[in-house]
N, C-alpha and C. Protein backbone atom coordinates (compact mmCIF):
# COMPACT_ATOMS: atom_id res chain seq x y z
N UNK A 1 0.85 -1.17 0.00
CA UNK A 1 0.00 0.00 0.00
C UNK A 1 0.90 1.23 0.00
N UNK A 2 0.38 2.17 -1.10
CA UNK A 2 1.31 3.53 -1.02
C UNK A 2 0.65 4.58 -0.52
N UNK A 3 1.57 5.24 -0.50
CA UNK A 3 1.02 7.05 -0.13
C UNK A 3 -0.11 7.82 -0.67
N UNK A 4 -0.38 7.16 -2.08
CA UNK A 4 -1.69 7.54 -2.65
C UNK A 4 -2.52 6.63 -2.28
N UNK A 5 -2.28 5.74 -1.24
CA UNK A 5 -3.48 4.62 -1.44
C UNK A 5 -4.13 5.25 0.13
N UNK A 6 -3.59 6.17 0.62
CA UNK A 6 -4.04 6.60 2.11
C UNK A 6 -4.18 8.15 2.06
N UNK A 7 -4.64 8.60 1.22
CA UNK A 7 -5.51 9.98 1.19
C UNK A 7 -6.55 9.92 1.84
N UNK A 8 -6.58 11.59 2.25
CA UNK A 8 -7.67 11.75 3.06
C UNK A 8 -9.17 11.94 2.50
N UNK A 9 -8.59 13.33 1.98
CA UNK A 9 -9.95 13.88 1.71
C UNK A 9 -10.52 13.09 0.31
N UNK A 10 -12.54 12.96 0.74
CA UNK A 10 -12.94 12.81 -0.46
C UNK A 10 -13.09 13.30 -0.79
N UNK A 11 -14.25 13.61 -2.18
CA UNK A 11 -14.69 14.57 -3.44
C UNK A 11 -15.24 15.41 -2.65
N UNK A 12 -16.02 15.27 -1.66
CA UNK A 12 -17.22 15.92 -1.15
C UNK A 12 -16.51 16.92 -0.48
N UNK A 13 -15.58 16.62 0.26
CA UNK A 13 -14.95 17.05 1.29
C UNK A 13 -14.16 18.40 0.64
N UNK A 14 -13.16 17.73 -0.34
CA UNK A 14 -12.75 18.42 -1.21
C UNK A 14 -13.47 19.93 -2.02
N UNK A 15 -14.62 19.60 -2.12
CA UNK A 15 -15.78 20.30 -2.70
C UNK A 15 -15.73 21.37 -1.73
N UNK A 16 -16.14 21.20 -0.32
CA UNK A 16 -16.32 22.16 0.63
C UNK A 16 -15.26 23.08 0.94
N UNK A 17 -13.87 22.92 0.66
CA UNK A 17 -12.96 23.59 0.87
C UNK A 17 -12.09 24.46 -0.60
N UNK A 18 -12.33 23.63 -1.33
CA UNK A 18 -11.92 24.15 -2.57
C UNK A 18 -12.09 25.76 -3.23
N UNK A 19 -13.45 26.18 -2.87
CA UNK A 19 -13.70 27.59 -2.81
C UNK A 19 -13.03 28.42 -1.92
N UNK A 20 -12.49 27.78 -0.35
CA UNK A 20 -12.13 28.69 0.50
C UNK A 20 -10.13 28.53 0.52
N UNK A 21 -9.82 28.16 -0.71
CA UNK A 21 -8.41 27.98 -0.67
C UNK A 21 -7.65 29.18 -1.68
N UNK A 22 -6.71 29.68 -1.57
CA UNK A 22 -5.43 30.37 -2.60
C UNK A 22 -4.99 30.28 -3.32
N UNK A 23 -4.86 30.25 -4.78
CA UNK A 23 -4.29 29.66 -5.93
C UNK A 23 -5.04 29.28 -6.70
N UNK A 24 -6.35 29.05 -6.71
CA UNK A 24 -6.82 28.76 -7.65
C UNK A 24 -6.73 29.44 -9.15
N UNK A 25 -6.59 28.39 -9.93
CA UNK A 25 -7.29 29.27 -11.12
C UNK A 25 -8.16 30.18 -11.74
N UNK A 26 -8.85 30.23 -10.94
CA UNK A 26 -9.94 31.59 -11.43
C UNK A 26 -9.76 32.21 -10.38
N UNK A 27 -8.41 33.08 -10.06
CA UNK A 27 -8.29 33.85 -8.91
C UNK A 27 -6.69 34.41 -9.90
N UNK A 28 -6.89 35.77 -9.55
CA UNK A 28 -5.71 36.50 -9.89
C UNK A 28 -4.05 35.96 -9.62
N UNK A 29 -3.19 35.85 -10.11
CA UNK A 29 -1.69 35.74 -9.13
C UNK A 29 -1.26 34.85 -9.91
N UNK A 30 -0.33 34.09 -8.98
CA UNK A 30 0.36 32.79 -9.37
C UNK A 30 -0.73 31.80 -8.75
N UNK A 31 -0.74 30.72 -9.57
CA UNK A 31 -1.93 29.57 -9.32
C UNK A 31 -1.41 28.24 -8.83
N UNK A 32 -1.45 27.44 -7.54
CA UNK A 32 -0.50 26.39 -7.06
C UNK A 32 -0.73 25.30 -8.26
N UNK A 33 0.41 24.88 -8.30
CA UNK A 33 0.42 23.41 -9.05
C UNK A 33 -0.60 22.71 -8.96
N UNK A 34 -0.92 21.64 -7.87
CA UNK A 34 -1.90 20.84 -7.61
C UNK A 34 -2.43 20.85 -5.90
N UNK A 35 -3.43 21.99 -6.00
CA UNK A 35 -3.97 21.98 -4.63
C UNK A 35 -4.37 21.31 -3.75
N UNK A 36 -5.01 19.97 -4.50
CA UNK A 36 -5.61 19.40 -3.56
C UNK A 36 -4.32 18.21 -3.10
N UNK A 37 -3.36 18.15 -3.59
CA UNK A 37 -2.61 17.07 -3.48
C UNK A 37 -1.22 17.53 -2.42
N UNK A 38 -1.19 19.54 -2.41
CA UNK A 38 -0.52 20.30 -1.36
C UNK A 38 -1.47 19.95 -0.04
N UNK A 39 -2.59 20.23 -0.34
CA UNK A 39 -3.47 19.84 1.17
C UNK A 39 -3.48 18.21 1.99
N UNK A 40 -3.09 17.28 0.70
CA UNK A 40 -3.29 15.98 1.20
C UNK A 40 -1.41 15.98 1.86
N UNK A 41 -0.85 16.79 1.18
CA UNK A 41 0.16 16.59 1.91
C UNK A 41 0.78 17.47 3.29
N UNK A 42 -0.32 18.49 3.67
CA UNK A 42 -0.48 19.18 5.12
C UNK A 42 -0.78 18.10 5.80
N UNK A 43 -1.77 17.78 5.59
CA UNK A 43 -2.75 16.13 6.01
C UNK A 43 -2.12 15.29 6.21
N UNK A 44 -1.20 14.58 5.84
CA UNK A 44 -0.18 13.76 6.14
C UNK A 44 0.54 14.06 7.01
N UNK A 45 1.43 15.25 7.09
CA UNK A 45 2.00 15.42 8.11
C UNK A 45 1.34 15.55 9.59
N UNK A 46 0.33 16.29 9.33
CA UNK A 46 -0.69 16.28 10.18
C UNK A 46 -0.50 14.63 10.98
N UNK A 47 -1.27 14.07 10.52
CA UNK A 47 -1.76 12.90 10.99
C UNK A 47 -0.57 12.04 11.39
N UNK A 48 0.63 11.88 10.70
CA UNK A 48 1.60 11.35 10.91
C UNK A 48 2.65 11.86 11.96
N UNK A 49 2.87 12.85 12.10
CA UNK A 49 3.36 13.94 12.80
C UNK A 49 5.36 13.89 12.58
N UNK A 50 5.16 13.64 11.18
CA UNK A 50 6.72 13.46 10.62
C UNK A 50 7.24 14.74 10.75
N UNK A 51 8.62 15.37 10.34
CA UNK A 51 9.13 16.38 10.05
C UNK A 51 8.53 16.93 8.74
N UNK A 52 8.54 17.83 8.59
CA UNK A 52 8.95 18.41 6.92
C UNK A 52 9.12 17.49 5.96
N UNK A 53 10.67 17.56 6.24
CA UNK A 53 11.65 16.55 5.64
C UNK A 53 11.36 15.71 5.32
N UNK A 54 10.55 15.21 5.95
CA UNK A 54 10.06 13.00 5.38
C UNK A 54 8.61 13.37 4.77
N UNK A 55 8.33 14.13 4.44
CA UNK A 55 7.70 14.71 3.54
C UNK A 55 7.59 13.58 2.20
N UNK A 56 6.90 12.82 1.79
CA UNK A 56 7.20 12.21 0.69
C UNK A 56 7.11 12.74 -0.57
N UNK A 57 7.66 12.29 -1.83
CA UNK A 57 8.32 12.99 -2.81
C UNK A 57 6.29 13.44 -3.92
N UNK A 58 5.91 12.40 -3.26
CA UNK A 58 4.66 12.31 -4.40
C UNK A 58 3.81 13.99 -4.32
N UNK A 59 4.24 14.56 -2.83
CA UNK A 59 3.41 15.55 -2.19
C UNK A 59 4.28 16.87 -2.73
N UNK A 60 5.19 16.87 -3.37
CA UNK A 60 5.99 17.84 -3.82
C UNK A 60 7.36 17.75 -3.11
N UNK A 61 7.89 19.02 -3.21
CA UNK A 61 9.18 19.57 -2.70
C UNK A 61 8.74 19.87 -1.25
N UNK A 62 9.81 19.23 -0.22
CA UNK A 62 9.00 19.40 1.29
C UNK A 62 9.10 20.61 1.54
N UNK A 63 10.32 21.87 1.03
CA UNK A 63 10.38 22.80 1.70
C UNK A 63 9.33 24.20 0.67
N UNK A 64 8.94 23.19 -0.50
CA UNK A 64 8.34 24.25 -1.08
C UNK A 64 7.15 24.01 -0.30
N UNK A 65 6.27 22.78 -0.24
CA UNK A 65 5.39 22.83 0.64
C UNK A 65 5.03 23.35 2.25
N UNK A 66 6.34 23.27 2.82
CA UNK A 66 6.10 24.09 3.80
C UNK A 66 6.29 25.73 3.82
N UNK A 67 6.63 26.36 3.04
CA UNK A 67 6.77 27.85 2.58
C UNK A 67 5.26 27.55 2.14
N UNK A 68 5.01 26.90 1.54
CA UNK A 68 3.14 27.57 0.98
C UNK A 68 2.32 27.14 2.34
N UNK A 69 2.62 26.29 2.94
CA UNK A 69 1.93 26.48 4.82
C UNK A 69 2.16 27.62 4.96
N UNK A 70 3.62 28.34 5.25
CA UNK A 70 3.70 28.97 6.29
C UNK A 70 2.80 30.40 5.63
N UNK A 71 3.16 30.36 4.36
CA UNK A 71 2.16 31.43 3.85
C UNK A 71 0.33 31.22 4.21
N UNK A 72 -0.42 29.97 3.51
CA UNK A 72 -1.36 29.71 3.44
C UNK A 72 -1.87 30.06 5.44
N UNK A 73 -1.39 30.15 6.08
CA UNK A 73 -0.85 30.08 7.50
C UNK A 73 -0.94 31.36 8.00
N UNK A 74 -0.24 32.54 7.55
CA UNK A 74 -0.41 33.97 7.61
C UNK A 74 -1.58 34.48 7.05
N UNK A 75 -2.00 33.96 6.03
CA UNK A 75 -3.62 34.19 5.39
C UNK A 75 -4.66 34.08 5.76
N UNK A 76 -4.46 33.13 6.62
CA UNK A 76 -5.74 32.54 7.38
C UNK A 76 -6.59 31.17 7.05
N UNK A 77 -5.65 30.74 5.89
CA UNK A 77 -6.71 30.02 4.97
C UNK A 77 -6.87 28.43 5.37
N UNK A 78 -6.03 28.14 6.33
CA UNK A 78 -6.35 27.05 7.44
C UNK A 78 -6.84 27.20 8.10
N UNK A 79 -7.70 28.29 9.03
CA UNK A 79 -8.48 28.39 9.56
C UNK A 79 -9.47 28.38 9.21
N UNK A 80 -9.79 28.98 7.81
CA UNK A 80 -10.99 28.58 7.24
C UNK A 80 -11.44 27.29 6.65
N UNK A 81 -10.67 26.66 6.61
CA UNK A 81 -10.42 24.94 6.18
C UNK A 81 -11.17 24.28 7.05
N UNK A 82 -10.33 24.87 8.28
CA UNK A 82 -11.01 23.51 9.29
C UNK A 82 -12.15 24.53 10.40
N UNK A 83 -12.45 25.84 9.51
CA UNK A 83 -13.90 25.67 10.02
C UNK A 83 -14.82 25.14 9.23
N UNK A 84 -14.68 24.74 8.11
CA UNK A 84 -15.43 24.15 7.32
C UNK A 84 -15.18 22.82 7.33
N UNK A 85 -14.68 21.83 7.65
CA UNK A 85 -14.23 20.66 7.99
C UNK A 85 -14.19 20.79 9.76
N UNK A 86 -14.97 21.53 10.54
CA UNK A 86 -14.56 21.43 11.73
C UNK A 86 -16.04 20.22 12.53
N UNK A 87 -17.43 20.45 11.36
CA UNK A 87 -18.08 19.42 11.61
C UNK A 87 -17.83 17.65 11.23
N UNK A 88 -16.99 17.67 10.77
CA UNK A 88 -16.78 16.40 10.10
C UNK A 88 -15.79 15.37 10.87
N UNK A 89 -16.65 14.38 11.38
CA UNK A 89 -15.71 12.91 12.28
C UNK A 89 -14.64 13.06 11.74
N UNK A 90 -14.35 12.62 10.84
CA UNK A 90 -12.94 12.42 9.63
C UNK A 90 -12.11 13.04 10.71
N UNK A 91 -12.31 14.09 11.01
CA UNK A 91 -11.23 15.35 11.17
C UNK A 91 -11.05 15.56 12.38
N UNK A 92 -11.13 14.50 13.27
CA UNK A 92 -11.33 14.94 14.87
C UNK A 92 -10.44 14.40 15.23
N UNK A 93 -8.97 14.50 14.37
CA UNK A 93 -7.69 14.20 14.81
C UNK A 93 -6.92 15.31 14.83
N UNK A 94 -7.35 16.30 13.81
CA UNK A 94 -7.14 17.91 14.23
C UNK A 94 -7.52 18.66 14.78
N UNK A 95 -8.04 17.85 15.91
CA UNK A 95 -8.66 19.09 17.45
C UNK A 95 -7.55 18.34 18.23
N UNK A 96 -6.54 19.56 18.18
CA UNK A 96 -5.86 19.41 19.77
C UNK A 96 -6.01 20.12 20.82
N UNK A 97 -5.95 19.71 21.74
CA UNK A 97 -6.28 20.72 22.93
C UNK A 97 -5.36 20.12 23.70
N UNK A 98 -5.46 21.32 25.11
CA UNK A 98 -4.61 20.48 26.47
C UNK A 98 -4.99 18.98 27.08
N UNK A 99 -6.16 18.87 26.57
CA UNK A 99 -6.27 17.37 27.38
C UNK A 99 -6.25 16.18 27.03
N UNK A 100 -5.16 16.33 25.69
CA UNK A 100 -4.75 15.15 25.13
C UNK A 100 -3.00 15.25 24.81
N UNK A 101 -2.61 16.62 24.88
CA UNK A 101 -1.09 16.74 24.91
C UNK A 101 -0.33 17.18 26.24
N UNK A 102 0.40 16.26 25.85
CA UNK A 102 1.46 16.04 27.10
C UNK A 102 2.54 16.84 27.26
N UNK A 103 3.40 17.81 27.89
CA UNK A 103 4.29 17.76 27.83
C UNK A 103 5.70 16.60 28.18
N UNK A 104 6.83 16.63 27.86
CA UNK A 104 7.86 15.70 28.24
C UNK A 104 7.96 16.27 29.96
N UNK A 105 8.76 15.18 30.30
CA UNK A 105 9.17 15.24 31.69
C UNK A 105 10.01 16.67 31.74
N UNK A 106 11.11 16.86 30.50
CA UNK A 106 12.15 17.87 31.14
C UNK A 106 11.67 18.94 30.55
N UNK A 107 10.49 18.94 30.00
CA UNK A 107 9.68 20.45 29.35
C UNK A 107 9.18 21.25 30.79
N UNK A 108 8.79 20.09 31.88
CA UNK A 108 8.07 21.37 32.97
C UNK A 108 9.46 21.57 34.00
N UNK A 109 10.45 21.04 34.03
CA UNK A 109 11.96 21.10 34.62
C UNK A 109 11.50 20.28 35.69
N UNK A 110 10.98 19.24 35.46
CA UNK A 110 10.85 18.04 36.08
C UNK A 110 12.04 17.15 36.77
N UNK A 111 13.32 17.73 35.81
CA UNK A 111 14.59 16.96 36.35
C UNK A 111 15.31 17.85 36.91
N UNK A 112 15.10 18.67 37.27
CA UNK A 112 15.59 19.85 38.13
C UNK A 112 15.63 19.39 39.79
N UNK A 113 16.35 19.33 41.02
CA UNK A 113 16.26 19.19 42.09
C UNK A 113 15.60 20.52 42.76
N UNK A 114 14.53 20.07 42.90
CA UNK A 114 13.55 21.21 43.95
C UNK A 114 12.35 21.52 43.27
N UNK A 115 12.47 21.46 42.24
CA UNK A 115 11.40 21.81 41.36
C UNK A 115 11.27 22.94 40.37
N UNK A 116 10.66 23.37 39.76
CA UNK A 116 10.86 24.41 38.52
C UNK A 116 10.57 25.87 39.76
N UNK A 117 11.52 27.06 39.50
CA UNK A 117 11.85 28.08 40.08
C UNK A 117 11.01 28.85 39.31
N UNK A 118 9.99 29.54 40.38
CA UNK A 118 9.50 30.56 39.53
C UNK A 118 9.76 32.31 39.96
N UNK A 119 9.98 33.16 39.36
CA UNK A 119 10.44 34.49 39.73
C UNK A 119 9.72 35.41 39.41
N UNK A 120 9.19 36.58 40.30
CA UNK A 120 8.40 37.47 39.73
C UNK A 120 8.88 38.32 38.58
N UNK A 121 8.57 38.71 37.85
CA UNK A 121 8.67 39.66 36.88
C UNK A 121 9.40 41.02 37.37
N UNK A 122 10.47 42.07 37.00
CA UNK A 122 10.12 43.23 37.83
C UNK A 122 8.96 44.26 36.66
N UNK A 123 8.13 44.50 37.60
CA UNK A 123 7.09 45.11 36.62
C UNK A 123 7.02 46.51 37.33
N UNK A 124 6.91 47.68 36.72
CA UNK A 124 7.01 48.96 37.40
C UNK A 124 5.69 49.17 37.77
N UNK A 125 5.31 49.59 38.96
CA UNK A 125 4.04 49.86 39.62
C UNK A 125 3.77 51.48 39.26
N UNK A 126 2.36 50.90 38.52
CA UNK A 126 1.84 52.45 38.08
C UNK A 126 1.21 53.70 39.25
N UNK A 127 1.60 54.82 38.63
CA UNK A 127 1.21 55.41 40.08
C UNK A 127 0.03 56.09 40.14
């Protein structure tokens, strides 16, 4: 089984977001290569939670794809994605919240003797 054999989105799905994406062809600018196949490869990483880098080759260039995140990203246009995909089961692997992520042990200074030091701020008192 390959990388195309484990796509996400269907037609339908596809349908619902396709209007609210960047690049299209009937939109002024430069027009992305193949949109829906940049999104299946957000989606992947997503779900997989690989680097960039292991990015597979079918999904494009990893670092061109992540420059059109980080753009698509400043736009807003993932937010509008997955409010429109925010009703859909499929997708209830992209709700993270605090009460399913963990930090590591030495993220809260867990290996610290005494415990994590906390210090007030000096903050100037208004008069």
């Amino acid at each position: 089984m390959g990388v195309l054999d484990r796509l996400v989105l269907s037609d339908e799905q596809w349908e619902r977001i396709a209007p609210l994406i960047i690049g299209r062809p009937d939109q002024k600018g430069s027009t992305g290569r193949d949109n829906r196949m940049f999104v299946e490869g957000v989606l992947w990483i997503v779900r997989t939670g690989s680097p960039w880098r292991d990015l597979h080759e079918v999904f494009g260039d990893w670092n061109t794809v992540f420059r059109r995140f980080s753009r698509w990203s400043a736009k807003g246009v993932w937010w509008r994605i997955f409010e429109a995909l925010s009703d859909d089961p499929d997708f209830e692997y992209l709700i993270v919240d605090s009460t399913i992520v963990r930090a590591h042990q030495h993220a809260a200074g867990a290996a610290k003797k005494g415990g994590l030091k906390i210090r007030p701020l000096a903050v100037p008192v208004a008069v």
